[in-house]
N, C-alpha and C. Protein backbone atom coordinates (compact mmCIF):
# COMPACT_ATOMS: atom_id res chain seq x y z
N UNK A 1 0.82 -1.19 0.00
CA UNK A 1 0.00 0.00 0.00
C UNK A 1 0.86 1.26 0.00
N UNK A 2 2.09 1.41 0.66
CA UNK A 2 2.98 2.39 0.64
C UNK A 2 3.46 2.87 -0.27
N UNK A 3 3.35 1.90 -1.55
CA UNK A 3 4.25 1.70 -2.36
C UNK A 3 3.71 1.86 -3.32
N UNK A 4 2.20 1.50 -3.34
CA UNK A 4 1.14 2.10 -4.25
C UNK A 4 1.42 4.02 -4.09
N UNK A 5 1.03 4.52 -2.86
CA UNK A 5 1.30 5.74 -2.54
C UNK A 5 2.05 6.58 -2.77
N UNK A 6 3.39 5.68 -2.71
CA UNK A 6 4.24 6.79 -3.05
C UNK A 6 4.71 6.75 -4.48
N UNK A 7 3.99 5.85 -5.52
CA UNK A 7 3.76 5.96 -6.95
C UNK A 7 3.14 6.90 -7.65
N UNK A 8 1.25 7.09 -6.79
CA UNK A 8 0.64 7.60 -6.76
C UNK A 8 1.23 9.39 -6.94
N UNK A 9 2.21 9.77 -5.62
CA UNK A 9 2.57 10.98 -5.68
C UNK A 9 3.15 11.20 -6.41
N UNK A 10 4.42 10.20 -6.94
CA UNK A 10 5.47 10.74 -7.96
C UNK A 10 4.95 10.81 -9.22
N UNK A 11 3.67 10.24 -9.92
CA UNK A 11 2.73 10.43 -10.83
C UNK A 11 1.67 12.06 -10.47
N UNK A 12 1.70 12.44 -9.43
CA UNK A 12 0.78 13.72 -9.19
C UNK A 12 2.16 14.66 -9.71
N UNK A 13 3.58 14.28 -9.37
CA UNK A 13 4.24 15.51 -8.73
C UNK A 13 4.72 15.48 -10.50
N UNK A 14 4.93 14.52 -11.47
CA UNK A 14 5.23 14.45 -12.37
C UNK A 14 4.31 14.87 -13.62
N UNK A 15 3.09 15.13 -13.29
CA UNK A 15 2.22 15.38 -13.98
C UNK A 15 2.10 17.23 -13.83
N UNK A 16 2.07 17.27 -12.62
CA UNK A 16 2.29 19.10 -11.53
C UNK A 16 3.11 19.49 -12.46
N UNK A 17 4.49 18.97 -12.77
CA UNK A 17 5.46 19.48 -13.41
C UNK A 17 5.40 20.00 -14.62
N UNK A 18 4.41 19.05 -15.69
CA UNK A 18 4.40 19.01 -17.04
C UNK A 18 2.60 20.14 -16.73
N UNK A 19 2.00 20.26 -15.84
CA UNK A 19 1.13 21.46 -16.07
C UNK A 19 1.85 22.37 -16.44
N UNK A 20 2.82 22.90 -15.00
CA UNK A 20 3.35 24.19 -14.50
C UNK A 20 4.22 24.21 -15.94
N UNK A 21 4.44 23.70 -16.54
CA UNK A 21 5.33 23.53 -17.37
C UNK A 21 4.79 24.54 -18.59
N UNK A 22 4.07 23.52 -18.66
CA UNK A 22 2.65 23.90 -20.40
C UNK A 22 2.38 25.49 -19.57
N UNK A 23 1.69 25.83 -18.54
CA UNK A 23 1.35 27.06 -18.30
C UNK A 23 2.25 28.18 -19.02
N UNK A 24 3.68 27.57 -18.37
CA UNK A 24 4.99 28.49 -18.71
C UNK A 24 5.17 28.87 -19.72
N UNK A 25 5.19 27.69 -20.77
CA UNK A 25 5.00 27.93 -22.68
C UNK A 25 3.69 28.55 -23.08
N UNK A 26 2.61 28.39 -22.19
CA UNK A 26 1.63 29.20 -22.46
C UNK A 26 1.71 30.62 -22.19
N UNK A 27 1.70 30.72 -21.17
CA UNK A 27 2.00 32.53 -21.14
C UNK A 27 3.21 33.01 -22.12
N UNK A 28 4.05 32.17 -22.49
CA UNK A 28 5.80 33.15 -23.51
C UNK A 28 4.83 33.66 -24.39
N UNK A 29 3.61 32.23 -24.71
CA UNK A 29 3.45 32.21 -26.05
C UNK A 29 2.28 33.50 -26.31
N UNK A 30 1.51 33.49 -25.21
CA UNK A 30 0.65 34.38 -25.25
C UNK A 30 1.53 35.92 -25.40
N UNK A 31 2.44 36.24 -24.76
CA UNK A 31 3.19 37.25 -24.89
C UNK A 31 3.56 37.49 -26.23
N UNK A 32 4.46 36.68 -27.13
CA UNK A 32 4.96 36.56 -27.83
C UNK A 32 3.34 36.54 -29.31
N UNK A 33 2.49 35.87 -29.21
CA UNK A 33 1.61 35.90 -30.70
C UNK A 33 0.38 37.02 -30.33
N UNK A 34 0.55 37.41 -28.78
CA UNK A 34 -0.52 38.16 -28.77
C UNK A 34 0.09 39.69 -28.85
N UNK A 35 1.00 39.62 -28.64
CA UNK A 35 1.87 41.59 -28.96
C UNK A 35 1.67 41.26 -30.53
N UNK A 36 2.01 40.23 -31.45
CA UNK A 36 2.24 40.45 -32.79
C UNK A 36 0.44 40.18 -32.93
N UNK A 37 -0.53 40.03 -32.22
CA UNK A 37 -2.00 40.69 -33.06
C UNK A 37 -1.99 41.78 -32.77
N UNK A 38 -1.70 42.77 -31.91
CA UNK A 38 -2.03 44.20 -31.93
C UNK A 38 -0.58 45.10 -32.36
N UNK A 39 0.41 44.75 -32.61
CA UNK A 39 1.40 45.60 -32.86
C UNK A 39 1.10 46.76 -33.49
N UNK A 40 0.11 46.24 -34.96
CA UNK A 40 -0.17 47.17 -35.36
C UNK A 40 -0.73 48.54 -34.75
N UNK A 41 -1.12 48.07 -33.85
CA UNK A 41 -1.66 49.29 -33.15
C UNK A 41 -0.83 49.98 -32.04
N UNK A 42 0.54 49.49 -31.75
CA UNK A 42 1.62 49.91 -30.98
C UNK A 42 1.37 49.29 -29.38
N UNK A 43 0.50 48.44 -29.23
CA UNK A 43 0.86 47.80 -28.10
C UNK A 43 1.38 46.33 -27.92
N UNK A 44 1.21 46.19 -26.87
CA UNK A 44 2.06 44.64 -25.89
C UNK A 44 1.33 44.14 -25.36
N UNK A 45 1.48 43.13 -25.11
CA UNK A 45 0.44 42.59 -24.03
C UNK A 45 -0.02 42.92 -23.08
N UNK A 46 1.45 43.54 -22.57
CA UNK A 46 1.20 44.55 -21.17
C UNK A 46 0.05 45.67 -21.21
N UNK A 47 0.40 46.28 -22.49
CA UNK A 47 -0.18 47.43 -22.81
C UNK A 47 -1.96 46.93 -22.97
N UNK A 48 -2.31 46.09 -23.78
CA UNK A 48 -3.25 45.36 -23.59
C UNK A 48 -4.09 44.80 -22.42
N UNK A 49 -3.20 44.42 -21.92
CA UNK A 49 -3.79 44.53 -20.29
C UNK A 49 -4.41 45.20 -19.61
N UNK A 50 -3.67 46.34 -19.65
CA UNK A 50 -3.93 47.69 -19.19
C UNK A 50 -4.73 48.40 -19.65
N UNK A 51 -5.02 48.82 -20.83
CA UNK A 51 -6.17 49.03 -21.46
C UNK A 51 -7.64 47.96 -21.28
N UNK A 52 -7.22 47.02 -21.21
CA UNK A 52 -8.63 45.99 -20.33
C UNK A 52 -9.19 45.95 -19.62
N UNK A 53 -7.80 46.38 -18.33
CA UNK A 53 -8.19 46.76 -16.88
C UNK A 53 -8.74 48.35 -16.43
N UNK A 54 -8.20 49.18 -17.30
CA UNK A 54 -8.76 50.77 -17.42
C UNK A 54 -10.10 50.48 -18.05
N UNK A 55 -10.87 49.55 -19.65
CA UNK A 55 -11.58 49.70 -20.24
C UNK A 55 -13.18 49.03 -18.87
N UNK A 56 -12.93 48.48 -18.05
CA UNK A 56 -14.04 48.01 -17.10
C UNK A 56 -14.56 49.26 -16.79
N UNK A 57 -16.40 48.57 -16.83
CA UNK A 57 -17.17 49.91 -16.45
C UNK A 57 -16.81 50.15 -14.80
N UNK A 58 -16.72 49.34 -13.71
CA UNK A 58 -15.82 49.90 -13.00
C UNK A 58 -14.59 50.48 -12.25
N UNK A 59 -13.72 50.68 -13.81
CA UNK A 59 -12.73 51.51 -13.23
C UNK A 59 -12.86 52.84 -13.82
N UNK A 60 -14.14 53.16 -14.51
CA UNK A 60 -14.58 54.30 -15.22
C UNK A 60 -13.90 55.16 -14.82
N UNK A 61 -13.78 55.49 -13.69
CA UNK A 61 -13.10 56.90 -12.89
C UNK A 61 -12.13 57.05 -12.80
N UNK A 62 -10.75 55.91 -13.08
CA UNK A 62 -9.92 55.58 -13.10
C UNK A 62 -9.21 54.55 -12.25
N UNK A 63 -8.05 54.32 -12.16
CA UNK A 63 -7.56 53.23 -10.94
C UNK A 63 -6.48 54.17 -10.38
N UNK A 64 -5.91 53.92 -9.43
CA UNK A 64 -4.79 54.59 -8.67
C UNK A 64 -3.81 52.91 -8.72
N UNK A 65 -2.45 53.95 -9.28
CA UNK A 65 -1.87 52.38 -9.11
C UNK A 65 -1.41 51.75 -8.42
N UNK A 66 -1.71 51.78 -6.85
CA UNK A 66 -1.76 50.47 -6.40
C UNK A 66 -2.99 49.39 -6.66
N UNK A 67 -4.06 49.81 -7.17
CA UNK A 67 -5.21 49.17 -7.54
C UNK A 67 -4.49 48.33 -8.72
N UNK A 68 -4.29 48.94 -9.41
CA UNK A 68 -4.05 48.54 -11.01
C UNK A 68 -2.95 47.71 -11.05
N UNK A 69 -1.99 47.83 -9.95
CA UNK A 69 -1.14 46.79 -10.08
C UNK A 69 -1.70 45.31 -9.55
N UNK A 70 -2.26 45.28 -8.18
CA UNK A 70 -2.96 44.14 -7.36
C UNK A 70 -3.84 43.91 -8.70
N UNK A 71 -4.34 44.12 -9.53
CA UNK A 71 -5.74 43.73 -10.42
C UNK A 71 -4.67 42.90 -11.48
N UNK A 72 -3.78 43.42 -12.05
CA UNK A 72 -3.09 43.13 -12.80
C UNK A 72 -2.24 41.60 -12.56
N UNK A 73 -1.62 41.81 -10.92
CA UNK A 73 -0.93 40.98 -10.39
C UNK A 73 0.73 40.94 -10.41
N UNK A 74 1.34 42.13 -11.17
CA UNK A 74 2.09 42.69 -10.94
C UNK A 74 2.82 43.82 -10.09
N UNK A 75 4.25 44.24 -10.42
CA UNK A 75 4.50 44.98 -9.00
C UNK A 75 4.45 46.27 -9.98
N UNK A 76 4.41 47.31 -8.70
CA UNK A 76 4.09 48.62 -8.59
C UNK A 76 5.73 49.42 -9.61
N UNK A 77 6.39 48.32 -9.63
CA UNK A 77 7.86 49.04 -10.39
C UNK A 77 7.85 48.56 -12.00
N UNK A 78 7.13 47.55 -12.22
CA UNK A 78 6.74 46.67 -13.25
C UNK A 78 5.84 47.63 -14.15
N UNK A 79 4.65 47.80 -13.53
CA UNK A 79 3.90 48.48 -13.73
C UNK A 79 4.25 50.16 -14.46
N UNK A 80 5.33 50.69 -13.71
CA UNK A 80 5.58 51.58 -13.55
C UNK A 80 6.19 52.33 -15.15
N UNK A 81 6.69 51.51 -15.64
CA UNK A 81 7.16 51.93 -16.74
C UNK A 81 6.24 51.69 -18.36
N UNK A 82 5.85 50.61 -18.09
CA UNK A 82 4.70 50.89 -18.86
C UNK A 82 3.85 51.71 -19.04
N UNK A 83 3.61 52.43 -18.00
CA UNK A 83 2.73 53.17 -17.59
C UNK A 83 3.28 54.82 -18.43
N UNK A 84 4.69 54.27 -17.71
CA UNK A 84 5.05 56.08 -19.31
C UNK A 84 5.10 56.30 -20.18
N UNK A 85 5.06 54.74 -20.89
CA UNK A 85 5.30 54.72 -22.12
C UNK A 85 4.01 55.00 -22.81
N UNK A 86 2.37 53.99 -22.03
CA UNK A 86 1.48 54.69 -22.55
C UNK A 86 1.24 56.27 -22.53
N UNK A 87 1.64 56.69 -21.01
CA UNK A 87 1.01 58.47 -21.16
C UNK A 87 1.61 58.98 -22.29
N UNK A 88 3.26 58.57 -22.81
CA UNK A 88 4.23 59.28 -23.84
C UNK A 88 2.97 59.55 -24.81
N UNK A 89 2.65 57.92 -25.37
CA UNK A 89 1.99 57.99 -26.75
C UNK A 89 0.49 57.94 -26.53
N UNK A 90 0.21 58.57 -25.31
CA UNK A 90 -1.22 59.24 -25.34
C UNK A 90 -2.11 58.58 -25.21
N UNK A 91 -2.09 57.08 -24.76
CA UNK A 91 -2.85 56.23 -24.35
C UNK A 91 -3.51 56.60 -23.26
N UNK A 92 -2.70 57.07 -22.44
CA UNK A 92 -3.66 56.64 -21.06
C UNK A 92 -3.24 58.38 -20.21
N UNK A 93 -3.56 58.80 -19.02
CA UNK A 93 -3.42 59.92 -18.51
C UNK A 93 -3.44 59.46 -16.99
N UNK A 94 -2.56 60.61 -16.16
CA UNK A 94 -2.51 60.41 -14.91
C UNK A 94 -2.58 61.26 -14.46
N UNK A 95 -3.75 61.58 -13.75
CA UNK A 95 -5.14 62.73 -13.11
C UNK A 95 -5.31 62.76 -11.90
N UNK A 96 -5.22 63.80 -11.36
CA UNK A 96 -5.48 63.95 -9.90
C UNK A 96 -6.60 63.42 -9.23
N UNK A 97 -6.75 62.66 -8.27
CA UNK A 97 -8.01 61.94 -8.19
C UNK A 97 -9.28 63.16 -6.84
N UNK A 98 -10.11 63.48 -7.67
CA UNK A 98 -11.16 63.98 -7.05
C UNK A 98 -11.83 64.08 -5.75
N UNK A 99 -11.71 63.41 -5.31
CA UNK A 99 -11.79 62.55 -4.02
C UNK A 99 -10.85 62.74 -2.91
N UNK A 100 -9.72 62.56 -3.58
CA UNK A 100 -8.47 62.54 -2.51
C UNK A 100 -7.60 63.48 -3.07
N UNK A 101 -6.98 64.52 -3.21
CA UNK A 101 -6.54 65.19 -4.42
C UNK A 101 -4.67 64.80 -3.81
N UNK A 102 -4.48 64.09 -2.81
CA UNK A 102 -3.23 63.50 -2.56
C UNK A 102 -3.33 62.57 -3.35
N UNK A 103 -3.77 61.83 -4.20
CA UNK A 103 -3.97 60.98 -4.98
C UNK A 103 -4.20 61.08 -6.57
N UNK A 104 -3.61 60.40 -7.57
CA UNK A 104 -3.55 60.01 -8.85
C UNK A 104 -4.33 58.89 -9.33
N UNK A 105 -4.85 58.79 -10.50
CA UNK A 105 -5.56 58.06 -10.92
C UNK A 105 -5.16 57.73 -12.45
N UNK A 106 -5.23 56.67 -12.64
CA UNK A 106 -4.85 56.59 -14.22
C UNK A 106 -6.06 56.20 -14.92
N UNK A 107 -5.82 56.94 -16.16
CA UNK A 107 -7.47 56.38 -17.07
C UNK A 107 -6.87 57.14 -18.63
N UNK A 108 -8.13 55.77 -19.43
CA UNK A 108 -7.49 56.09 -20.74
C UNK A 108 -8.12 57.28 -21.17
N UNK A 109 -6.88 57.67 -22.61
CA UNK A 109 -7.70 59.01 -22.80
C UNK A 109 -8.08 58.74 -24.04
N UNK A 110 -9.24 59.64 -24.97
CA UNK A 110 -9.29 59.44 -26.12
C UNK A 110 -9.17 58.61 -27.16
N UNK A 111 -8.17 59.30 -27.01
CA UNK A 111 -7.04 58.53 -28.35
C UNK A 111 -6.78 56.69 -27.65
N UNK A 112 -6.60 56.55 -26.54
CA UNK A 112 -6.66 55.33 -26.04
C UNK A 112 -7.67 54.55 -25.90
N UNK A 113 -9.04 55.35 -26.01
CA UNK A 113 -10.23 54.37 -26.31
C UNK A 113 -10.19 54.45 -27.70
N UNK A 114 -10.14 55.22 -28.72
CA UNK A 114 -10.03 54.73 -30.15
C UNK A 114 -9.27 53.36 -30.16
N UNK A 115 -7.89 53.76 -29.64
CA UNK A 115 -7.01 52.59 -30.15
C UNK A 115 -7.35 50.95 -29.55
N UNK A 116 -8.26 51.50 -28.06
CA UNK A 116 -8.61 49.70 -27.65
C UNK A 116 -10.14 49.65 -28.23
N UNK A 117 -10.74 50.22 -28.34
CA UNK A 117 -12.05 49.55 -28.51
C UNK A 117 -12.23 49.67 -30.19
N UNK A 118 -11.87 50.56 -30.82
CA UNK A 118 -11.85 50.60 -32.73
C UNK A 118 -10.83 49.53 -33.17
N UNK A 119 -9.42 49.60 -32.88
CA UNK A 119 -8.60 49.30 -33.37
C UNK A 119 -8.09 47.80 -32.37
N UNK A 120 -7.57 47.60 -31.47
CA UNK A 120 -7.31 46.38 -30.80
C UNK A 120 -8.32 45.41 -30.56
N UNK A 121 -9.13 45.95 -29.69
CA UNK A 121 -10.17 45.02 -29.73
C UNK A 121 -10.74 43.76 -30.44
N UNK A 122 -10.84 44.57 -32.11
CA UNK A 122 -11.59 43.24 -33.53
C UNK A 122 -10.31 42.79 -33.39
N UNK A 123 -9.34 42.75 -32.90
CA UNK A 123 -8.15 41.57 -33.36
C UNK A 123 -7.55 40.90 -32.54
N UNK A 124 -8.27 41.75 -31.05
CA UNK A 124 -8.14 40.59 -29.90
C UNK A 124 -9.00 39.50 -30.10
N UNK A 125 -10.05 39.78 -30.46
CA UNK A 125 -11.19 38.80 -30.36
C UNK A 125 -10.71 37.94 -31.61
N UNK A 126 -10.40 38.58 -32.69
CA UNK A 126 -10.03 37.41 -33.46
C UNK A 126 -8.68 36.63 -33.23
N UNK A 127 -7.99 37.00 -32.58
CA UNK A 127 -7.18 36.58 -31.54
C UNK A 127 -7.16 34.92 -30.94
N UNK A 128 -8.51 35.51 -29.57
CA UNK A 128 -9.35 35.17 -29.03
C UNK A 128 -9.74 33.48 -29.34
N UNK A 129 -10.19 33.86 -30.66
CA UNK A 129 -11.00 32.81 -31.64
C UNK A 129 -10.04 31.62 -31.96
N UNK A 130 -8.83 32.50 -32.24
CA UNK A 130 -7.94 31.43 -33.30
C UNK A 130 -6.83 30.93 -32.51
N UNK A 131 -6.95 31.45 -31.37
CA UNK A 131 -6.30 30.78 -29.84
C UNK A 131 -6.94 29.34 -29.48
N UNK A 132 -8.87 29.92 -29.62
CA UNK A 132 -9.28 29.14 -28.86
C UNK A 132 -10.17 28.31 -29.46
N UNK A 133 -9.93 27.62 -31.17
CA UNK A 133 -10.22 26.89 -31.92
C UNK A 133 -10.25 25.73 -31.15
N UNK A 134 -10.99 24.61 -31.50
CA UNK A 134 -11.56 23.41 -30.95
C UNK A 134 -11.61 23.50 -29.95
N UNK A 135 -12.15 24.80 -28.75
CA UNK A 135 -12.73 24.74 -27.54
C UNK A 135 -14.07 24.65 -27.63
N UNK A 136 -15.01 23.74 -27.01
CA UNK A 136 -16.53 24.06 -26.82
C UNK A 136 -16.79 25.15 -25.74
N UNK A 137 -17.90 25.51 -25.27
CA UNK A 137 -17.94 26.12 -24.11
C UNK A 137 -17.87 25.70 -22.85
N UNK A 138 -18.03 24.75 -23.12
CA UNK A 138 -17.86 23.52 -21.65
C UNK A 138 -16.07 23.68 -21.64
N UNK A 139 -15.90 23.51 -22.93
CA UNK A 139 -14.27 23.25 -22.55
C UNK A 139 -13.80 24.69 -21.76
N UNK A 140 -14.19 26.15 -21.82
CA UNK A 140 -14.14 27.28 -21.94
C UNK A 140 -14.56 27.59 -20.45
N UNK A 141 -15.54 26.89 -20.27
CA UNK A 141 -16.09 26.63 -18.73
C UNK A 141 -15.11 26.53 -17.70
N UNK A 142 -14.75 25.16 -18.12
CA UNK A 142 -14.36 24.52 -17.03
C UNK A 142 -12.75 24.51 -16.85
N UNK A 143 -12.08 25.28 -18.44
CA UNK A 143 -10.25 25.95 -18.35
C UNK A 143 -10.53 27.05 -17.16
N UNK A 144 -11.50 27.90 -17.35
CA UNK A 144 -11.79 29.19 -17.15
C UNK A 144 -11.77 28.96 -15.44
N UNK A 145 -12.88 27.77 -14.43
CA UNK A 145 -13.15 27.17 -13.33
C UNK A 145 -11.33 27.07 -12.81
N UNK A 146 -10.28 26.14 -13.67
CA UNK A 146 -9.51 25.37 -12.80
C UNK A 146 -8.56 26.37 -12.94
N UNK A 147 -8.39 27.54 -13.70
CA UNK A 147 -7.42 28.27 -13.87
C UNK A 147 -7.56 29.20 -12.63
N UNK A 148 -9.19 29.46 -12.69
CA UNK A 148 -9.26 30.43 -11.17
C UNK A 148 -8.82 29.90 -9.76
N UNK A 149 -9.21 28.71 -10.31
CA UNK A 149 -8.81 27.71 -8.78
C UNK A 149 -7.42 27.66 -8.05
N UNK A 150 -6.47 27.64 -9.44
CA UNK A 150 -5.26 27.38 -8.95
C UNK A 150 -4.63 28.82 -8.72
N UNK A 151 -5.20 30.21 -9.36
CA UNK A 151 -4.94 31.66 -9.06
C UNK A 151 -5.43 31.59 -7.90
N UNK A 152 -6.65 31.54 -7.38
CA UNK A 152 -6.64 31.20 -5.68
C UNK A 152 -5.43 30.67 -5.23
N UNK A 153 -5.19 29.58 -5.48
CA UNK A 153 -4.06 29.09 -4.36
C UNK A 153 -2.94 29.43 -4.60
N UNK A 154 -2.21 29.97 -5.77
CA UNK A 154 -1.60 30.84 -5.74
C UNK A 154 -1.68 32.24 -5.34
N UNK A 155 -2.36 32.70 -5.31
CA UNK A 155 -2.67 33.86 -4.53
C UNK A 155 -2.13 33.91 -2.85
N UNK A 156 -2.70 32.93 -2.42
CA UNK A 156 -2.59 32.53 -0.72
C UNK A 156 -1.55 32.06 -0.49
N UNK A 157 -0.38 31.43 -1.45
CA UNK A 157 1.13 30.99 -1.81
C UNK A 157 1.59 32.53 -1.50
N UNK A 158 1.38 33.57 -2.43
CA UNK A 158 1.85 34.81 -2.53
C UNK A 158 1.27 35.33 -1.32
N UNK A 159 0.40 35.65 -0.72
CA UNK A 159 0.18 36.43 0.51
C UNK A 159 1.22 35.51 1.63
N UNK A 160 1.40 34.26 1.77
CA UNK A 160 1.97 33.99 2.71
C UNK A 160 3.74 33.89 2.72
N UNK A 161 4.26 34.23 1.67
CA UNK A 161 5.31 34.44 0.92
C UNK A 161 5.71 36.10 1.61
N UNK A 162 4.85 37.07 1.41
CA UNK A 162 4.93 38.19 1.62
C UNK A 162 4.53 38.58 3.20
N UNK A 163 4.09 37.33 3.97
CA UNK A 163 4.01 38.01 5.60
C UNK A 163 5.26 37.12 5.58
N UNK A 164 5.90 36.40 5.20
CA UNK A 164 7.21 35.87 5.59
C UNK A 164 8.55 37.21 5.52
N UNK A 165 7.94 37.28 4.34
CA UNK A 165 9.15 38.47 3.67
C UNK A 165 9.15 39.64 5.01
N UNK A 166 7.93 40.26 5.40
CA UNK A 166 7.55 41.42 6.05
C UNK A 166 8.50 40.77 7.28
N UNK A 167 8.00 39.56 7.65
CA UNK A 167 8.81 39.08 9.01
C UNK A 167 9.90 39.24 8.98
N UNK A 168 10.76 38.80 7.99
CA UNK A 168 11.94 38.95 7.78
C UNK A 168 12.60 40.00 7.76
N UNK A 169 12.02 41.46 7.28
CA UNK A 169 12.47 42.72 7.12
C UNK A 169 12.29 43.27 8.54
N UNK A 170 11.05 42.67 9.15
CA UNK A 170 11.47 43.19 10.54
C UNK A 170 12.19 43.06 11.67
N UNK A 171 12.92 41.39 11.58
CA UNK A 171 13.80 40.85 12.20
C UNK A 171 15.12 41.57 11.92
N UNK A 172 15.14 41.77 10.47
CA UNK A 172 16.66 42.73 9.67
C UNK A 172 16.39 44.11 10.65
N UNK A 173 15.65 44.74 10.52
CA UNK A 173 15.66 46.16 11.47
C UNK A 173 15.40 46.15 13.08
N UNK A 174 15.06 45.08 13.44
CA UNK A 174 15.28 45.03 15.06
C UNK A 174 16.82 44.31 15.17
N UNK A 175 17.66 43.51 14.32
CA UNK A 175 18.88 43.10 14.27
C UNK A 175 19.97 44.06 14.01
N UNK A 176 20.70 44.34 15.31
CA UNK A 176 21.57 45.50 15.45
C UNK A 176 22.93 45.05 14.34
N UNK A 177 23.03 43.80 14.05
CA UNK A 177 24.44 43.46 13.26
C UNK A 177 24.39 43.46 11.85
């Protein structure tokens, strides 16, 4: 029975591997064929992103970026440069936020809803399509179900990663050596 078991795992942990694996080639790849559907229109994936996460009817008002990074799932330095490159070429704007006027808000402008909703958009979706050839909706369902599942538990990987880290930085500053 032990021996069944510990087959059992090295078949889970070997299979874990070749997911995490495929995920890995999945995202290059998404990086890599999904900047070349919108190039034409001068963005990245990143940039794409971002325009996705600005285009929600609730970030209408804008996001402040610590929002936009946590939504994104990237860091605030990551974030950060992208972020100039859109204001450069007029994508997006960073506005004093109304509310808090110690506060900034980013939101697209104009010219940045032309370019995601006229121009990126019909070629995300056809994108979209030719990504997601011989999916049914069930299949679409239930990628969509286990992908969230495992962003949960990665998520709670990363929060507990980061009260470790915090611990650690505070042990470094109460440590006189």
């Amino acid at each position: 029975m032990a021996n069944q078991s510990h087959s059992l795992e090295s078949a889970r942990i070997e299979l874990a591997n070749r997911l995490f694996f495929k995920l890995y080639q999945c995202a290059n790849l998404l990086h890599k064929t999904g900047t070349k559907a919108v190039e034409s229109e001068g963005l990245t994936t990143q940039q794409w992103a971002i325009l996705g996460a600005l285009s929600r009817p609730e970030a209408s008002a804008g996001m402040n970026m610590g929002d936009l990074a946590r939504y994104l799932m990237v860091s605030r330095q990551n974030l950060s440069g992208v972020l100039g490159r859109m204001e450069r070429d007029g994508r997006i704007a960073v506005v004093q936020d109304q509310r808090d006027r110690r506060s900034r808000l980013i939101r697209i402008t104009e010219e940045g809803w032309v370019v995601w909703r006229d121009q990126a958009k019909p070629k995300i979706n056809a994108y979209y399509e030719a990504a997601l050839e011989g999916f049914s909706f069930s299949d679409l369902t239930h990628t969509s179900h286990y992908l969230l599942k495992l962003l949960d538990n990665m998520e709670r990987l990363d929060r507990g990663s980061e009260a470790v880290d915090q611990e650690g930085e505070a042990d470094r500053e109460t440590d006189p050596a």
